[in-house]
N, C-alpha and C. Protein backbone atom coordinates (compact mmCIF):
# COMPACT_ATOMS: atom_id res chain seq x y z
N UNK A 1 -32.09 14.88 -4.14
CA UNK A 1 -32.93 15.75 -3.31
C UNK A 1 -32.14 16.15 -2.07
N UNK A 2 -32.09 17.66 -1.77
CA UNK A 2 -31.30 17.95 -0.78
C UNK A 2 -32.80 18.56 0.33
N UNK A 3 -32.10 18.31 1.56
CA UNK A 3 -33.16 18.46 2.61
C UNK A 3 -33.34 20.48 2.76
N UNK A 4 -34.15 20.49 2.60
CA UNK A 4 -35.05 22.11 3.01
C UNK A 4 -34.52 22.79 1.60
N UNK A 5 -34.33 21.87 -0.06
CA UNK A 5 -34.47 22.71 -1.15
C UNK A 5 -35.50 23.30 -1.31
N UNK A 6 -37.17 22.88 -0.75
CA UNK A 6 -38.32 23.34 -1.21
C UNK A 6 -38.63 24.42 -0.60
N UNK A 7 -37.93 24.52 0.86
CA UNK A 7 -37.83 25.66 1.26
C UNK A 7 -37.00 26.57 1.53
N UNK A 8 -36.08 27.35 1.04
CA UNK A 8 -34.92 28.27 0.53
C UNK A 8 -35.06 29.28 2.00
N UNK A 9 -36.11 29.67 2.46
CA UNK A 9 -35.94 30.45 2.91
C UNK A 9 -35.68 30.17 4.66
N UNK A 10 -36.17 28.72 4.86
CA UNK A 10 -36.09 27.94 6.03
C UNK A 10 -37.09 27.97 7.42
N UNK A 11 -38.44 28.82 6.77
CA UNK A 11 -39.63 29.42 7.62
C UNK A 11 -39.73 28.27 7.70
N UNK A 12 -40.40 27.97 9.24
CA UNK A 12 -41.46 26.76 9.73
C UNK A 12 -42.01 26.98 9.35
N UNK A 13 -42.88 25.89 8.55
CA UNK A 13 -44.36 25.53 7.88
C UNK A 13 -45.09 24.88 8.46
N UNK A 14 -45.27 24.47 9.74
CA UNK A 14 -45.88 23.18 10.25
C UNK A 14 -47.45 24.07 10.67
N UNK A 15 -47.65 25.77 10.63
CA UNK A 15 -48.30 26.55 11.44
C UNK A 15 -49.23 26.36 10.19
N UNK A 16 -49.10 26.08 8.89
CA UNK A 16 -50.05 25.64 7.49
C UNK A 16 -50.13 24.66 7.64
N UNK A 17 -49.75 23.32 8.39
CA UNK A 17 -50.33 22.10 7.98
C UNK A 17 -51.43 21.83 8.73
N UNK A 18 -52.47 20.79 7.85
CA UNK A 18 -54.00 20.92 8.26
C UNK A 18 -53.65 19.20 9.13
N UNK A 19 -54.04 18.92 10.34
CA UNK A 19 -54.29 17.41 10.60
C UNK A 19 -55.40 16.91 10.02
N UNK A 20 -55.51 16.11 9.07
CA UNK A 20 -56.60 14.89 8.17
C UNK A 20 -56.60 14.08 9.51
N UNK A 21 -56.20 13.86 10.44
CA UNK A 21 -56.18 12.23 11.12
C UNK A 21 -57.99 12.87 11.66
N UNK A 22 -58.25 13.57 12.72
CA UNK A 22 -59.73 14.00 13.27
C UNK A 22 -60.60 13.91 12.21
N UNK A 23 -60.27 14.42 11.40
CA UNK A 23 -61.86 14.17 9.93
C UNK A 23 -61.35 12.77 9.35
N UNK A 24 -60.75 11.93 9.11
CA UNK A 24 -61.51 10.92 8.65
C UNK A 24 -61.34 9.74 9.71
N UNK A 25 -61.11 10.12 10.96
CA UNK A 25 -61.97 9.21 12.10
C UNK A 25 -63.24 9.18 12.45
N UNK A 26 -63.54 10.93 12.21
CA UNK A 26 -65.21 11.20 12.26
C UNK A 26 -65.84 10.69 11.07
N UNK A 27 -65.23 10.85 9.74
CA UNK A 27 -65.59 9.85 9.01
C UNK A 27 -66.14 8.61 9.11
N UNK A 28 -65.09 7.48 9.64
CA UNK A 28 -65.54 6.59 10.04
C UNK A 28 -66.11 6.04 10.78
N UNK A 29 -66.16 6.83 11.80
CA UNK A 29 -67.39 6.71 13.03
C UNK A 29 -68.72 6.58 12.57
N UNK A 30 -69.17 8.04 11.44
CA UNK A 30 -70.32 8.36 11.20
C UNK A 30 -70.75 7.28 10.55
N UNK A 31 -69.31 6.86 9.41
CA UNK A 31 -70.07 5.27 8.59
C UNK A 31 -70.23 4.40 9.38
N UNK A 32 -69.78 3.87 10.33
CA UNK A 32 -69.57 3.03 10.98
C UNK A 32 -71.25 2.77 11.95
N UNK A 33 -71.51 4.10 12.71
CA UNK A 33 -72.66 4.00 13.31
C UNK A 33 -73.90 4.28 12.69
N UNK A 34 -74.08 4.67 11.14
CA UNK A 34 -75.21 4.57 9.99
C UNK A 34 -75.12 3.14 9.69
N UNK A 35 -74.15 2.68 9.66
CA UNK A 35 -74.30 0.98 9.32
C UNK A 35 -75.06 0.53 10.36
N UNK A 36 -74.67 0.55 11.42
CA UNK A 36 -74.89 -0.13 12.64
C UNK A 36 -76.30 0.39 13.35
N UNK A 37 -76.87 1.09 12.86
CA UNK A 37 -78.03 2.10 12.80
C UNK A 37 -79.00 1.39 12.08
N UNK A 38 -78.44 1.11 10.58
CA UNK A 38 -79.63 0.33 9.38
C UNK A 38 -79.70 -1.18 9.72
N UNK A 39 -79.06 -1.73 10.88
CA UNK A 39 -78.52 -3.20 10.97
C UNK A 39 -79.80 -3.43 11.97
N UNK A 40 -79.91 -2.32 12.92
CA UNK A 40 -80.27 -2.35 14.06
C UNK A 40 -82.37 -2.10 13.94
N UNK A 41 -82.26 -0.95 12.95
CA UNK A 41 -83.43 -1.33 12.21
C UNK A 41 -84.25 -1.94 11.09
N UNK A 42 -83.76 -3.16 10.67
CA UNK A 42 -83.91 -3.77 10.24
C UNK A 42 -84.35 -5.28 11.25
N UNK A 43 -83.54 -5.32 12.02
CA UNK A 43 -83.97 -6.21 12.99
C UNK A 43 -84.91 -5.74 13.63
N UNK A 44 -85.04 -5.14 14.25
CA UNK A 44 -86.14 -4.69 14.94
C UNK A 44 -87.68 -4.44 14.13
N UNK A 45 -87.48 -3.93 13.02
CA UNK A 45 -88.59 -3.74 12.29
C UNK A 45 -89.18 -4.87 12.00
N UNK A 46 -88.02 -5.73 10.78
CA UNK A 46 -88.96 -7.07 9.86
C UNK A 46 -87.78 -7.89 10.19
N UNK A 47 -87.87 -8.45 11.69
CA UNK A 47 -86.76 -9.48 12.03
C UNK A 47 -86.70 -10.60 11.07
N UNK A 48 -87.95 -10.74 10.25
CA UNK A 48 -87.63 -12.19 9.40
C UNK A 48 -87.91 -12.32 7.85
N UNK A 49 -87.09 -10.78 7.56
CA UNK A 49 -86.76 -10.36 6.37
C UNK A 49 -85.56 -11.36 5.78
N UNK A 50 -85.08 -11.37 5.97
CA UNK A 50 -83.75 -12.29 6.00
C UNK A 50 -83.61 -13.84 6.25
N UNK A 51 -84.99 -14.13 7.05
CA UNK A 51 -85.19 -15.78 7.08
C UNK A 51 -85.81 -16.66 6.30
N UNK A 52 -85.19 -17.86 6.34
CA UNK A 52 -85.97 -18.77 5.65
C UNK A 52 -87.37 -19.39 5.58
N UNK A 53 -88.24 -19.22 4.98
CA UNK A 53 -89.44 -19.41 5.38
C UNK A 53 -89.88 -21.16 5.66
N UNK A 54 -88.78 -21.74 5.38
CA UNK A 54 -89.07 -23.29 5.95
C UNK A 54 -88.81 -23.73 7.13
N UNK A 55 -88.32 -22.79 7.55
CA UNK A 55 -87.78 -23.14 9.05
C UNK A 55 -89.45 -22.69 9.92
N UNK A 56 -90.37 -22.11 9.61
CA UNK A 56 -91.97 -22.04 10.36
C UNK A 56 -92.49 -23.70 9.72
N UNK A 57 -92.03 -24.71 8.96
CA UNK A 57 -92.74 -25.83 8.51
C UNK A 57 -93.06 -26.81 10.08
N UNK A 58 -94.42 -27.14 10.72
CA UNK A 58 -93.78 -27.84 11.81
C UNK A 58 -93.35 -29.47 11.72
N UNK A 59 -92.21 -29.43 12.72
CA UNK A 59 -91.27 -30.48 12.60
C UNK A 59 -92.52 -31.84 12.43
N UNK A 60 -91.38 -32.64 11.66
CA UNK A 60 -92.08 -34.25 12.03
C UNK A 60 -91.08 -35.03 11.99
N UNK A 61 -90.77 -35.42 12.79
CA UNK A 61 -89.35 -36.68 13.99
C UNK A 61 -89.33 -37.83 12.82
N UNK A 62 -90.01 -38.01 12.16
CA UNK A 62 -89.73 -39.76 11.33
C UNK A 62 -89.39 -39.10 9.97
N UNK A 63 -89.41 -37.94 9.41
CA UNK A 63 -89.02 -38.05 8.11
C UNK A 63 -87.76 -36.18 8.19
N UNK A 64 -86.71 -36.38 7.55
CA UNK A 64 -85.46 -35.69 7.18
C UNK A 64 -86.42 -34.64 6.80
N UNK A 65 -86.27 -32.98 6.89
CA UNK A 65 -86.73 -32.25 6.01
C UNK A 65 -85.91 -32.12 4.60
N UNK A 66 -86.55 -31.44 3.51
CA UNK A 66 -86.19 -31.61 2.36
C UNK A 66 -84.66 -30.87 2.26
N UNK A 67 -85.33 -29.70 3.24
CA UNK A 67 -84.41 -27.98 2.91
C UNK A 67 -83.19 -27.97 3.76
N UNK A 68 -83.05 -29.12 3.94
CA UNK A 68 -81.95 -29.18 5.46
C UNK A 68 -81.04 -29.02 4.53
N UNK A 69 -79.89 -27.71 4.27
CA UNK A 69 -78.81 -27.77 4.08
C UNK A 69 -77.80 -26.34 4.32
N UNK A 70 -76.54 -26.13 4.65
CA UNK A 70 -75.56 -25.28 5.20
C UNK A 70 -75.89 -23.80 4.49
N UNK A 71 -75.87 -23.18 5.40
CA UNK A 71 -75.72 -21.54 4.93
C UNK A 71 -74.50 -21.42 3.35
N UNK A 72 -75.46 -20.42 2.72
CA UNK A 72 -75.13 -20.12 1.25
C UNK A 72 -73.72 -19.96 1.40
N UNK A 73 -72.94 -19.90 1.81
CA UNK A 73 -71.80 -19.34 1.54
C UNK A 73 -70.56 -21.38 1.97
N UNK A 74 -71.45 -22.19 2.77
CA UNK A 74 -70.67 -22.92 2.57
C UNK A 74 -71.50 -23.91 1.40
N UNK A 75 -72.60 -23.82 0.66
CA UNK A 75 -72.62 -24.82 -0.10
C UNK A 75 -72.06 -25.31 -1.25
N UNK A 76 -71.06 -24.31 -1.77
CA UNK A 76 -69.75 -24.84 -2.45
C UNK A 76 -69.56 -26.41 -1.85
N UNK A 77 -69.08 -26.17 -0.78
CA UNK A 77 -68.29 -27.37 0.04
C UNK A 77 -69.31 -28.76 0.18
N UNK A 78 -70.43 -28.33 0.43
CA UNK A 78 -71.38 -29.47 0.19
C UNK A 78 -71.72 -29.87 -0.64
N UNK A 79 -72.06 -29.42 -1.82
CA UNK A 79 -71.72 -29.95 -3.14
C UNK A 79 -70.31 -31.07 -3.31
N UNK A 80 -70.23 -30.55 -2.81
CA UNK A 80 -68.27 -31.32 -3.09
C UNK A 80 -68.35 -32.47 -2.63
N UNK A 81 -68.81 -32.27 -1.27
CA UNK A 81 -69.16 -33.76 -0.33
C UNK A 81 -70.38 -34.32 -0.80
N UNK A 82 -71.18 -34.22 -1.26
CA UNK A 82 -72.08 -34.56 -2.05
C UNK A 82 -71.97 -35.38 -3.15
N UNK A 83 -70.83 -34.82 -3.50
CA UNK A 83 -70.37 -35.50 -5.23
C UNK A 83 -69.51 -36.76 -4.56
N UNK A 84 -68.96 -37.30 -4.14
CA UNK A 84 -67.94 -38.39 -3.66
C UNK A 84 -68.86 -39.38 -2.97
N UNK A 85 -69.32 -40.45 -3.74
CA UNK A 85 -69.77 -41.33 -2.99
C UNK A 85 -69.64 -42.04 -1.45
N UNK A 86 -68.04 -42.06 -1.55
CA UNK A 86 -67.52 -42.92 -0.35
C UNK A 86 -67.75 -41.47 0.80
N UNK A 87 -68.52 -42.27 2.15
CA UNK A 87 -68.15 -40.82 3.36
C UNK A 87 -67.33 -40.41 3.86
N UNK A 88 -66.19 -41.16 3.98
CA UNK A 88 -64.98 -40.45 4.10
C UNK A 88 -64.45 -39.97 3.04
N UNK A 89 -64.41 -40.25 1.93
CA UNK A 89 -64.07 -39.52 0.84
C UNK A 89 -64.72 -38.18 1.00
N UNK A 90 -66.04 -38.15 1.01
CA UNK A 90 -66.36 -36.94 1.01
C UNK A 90 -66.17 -35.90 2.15
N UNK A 91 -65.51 -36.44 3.15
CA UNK A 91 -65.45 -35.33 4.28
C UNK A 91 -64.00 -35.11 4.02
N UNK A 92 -63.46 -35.97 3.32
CA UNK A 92 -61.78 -35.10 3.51
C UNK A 92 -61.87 -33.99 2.47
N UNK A 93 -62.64 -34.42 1.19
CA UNK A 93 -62.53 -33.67 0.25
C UNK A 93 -63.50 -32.19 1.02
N UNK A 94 -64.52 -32.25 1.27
CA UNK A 94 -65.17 -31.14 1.90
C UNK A 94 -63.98 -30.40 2.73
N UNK A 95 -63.39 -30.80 3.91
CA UNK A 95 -61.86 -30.10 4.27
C UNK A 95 -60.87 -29.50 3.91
N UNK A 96 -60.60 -30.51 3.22
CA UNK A 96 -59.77 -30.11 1.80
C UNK A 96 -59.95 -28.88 0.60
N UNK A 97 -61.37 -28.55 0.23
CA UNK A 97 -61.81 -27.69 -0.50
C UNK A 97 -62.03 -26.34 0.57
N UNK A 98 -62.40 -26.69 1.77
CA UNK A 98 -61.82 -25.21 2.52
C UNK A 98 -60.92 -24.55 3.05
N UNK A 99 -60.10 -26.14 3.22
CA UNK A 99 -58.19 -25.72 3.75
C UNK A 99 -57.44 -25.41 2.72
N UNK A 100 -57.73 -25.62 1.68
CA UNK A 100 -57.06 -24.88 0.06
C UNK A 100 -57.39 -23.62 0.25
N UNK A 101 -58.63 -22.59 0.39
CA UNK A 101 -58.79 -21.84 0.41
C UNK A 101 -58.59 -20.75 1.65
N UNK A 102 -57.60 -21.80 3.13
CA UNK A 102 -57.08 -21.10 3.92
C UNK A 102 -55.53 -21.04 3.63
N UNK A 103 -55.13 -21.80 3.08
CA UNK A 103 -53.55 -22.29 2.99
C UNK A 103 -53.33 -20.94 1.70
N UNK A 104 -53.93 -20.82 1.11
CA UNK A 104 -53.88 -20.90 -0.19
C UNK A 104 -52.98 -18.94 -0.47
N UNK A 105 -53.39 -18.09 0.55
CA UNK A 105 -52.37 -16.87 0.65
C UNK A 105 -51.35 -16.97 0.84
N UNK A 106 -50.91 -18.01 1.81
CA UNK A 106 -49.35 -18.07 2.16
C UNK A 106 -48.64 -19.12 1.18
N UNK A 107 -49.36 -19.17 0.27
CA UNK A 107 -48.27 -20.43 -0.91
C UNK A 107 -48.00 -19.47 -1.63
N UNK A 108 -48.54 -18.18 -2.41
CA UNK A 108 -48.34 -17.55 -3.33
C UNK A 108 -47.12 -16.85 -3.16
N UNK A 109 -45.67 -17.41 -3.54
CA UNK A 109 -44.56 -16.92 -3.37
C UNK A 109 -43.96 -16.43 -4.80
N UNK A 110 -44.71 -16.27 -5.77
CA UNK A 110 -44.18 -15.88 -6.64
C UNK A 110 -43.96 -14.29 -6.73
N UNK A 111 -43.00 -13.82 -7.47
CA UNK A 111 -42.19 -12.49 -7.60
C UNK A 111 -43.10 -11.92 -8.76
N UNK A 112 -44.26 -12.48 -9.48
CA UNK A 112 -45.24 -11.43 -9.72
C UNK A 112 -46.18 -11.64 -9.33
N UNK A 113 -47.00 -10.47 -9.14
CA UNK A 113 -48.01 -10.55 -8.25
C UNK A 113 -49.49 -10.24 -9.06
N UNK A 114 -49.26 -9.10 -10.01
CA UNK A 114 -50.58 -9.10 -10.86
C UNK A 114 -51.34 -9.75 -11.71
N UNK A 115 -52.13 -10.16 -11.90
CA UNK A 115 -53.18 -10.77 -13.25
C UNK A 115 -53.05 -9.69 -14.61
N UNK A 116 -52.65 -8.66 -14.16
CA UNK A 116 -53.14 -7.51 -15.37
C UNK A 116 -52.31 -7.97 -16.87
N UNK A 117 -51.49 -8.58 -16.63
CA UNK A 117 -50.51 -8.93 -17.63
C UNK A 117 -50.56 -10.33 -18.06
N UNK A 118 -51.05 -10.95 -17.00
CA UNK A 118 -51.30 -12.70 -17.54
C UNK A 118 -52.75 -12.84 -18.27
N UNK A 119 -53.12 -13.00 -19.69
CA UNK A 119 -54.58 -13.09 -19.61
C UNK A 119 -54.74 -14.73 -19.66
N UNK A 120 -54.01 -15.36 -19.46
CA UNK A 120 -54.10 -16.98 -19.11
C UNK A 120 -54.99 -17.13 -17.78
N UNK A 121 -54.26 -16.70 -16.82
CA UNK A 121 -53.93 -16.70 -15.34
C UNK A 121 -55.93 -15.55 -15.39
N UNK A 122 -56.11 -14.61 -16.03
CA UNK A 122 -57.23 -13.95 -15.83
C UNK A 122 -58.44 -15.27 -16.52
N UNK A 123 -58.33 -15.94 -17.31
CA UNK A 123 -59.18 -16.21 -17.76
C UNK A 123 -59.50 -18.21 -16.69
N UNK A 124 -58.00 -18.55 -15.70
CA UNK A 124 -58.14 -19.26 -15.05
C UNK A 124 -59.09 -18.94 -13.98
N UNK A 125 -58.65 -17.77 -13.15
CA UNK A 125 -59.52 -17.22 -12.31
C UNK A 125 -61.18 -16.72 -12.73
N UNK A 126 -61.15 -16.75 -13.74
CA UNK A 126 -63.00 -15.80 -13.94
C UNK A 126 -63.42 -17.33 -14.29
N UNK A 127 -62.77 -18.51 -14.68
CA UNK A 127 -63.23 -20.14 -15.04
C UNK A 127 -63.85 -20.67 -13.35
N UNK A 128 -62.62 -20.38 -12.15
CA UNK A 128 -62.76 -20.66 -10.80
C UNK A 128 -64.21 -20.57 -10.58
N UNK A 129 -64.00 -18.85 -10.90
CA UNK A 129 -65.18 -18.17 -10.00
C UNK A 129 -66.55 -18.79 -10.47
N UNK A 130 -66.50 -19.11 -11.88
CA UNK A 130 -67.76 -19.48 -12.40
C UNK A 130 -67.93 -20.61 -11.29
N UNK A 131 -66.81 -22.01 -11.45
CA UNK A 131 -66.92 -23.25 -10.64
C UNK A 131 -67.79 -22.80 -9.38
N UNK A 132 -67.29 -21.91 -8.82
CA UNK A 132 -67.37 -21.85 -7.27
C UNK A 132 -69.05 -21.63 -7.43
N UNK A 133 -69.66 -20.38 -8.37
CA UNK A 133 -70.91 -20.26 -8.01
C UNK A 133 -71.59 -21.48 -8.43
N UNK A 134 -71.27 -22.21 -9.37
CA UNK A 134 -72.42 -23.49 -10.28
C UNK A 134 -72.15 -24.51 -9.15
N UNK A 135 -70.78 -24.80 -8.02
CA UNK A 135 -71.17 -25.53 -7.22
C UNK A 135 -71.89 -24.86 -6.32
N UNK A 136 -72.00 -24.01 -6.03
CA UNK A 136 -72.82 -23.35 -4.96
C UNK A 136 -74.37 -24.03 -5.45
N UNK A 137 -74.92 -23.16 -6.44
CA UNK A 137 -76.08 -23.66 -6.98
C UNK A 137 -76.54 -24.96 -6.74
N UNK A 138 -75.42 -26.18 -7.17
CA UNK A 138 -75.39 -27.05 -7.17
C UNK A 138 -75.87 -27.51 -5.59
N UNK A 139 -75.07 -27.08 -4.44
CA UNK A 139 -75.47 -27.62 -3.15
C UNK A 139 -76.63 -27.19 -2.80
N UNK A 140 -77.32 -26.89 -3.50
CA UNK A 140 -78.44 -26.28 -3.03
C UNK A 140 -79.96 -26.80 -3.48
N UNK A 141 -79.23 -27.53 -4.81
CA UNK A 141 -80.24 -28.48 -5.52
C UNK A 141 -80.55 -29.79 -4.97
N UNK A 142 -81.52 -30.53 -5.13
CA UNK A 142 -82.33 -31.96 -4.34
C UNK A 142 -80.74 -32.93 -4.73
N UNK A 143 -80.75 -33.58 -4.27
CA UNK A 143 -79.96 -34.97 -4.94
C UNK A 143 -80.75 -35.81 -6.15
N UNK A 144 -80.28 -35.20 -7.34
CA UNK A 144 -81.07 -36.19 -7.97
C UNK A 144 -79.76 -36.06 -9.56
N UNK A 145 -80.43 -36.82 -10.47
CA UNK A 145 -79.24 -37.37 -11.47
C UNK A 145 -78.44 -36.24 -11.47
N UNK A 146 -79.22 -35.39 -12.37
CA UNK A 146 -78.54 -34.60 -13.32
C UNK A 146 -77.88 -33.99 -12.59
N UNK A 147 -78.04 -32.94 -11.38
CA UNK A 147 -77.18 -32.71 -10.34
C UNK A 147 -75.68 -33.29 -10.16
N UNK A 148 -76.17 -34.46 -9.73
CA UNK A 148 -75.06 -35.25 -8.89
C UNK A 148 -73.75 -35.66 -9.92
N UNK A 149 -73.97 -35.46 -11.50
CA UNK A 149 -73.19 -36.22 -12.33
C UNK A 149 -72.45 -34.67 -12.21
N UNK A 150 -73.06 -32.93 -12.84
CA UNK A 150 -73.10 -31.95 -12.52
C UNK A 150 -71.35 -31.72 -11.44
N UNK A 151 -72.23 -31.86 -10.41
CA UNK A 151 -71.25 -31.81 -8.93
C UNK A 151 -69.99 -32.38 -8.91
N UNK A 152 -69.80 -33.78 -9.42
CA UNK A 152 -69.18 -34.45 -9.92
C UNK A 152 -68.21 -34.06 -10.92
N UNK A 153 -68.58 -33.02 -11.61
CA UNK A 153 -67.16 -32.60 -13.03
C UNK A 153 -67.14 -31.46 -12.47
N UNK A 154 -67.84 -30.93 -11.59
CA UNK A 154 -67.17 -29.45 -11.20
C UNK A 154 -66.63 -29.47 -9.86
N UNK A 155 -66.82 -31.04 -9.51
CA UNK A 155 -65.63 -31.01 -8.16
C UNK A 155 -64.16 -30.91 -8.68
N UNK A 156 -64.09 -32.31 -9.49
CA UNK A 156 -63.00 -32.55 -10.41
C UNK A 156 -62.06 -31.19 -11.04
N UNK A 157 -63.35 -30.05 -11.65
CA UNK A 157 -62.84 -29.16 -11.75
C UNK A 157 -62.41 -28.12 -10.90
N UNK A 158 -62.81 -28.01 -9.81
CA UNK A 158 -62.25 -27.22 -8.35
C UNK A 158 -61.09 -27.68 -8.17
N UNK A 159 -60.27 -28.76 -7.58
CA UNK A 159 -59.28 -29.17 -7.16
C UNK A 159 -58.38 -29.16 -8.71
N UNK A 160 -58.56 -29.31 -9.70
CA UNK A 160 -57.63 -29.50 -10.90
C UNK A 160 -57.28 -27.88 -11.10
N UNK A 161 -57.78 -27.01 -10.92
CA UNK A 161 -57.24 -25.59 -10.89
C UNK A 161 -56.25 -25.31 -9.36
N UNK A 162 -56.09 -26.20 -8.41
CA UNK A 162 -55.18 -25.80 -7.47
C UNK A 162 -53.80 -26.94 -7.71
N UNK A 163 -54.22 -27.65 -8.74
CA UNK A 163 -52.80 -28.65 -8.68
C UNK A 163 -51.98 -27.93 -10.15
């Protein structure tokens, strides 16, 4: 490629080029403040659309409530700590199952990078994902047998997919 082949004749063209940068900042503004618009009425309207309805139960000081447990997104991790009898066992492993999942971008040093070609490696990851939601589920269920044995092979199975 030689520089100004496309243009032979050597006219400035810059008087045809359109700037994109102003339209899709307004773009994102507009999405940006319709989000922040539906966020804003929603709270205001049905503030306790979104809440738990056990949290209106009134308190009683001598007995644990049933529902006491971590926002949906960490009960993976409580499950986990859940499953390990010993309490320190279970708090390293609870750590452990979220510091894997911080560490876990900067280990990937390998020179390929896609799934599209591994269907091993695809069918490890869609196995994960299942783990991750059935422990989720799992932290969310009472402590009782069937659960806890449950929690127990799908901790085992969380950490055996990172070694």
């Amino acid at each position: 490629h030689q520089t100004g082949s496309n243009n032979p004749m050597g006219l400035n063209s810059n008087i045809d080029k359109i700037p994109f940068h102003p339209y899709f900042t307004f773009k994102d503004i507009v999405g940006f403040i319709i989000m922040i618009l539906l966020l804003i009425m929603l709270t205001l309207w049905n503030p306790y659309l979104l809440g738990d309805p056990d949290n209106f139960i009134p308190a009683n000081p001598l007995v644990t409530p049933i529902h006491i447990q971590p926002e949906w997104y960490f009960l993976f991790a409580y499950a986990i700590l859940r499953s390990i009898p010993n309490k320190l066992g279970g708090v390293i492993a609870l750590i452990m199952s979220i510091a894997i999942l911080m560490i876990l971008p900067f280990y990937n040093l390998s020179k390929f990078r896609g799934m599209q070609f591994y269907p091993i490696n695809q069918i490890l990851f869609w196995m994960m994902v299942a783990t991750v939601i059935l422990l989720t589920w799992i932290g969310a269920r009472p402590v009782e047998n069937p659960y806890v044995i449950y929690g127990q092979i799908l901790t085992v199975i969380y950490f055996m997919y990172f070694i």
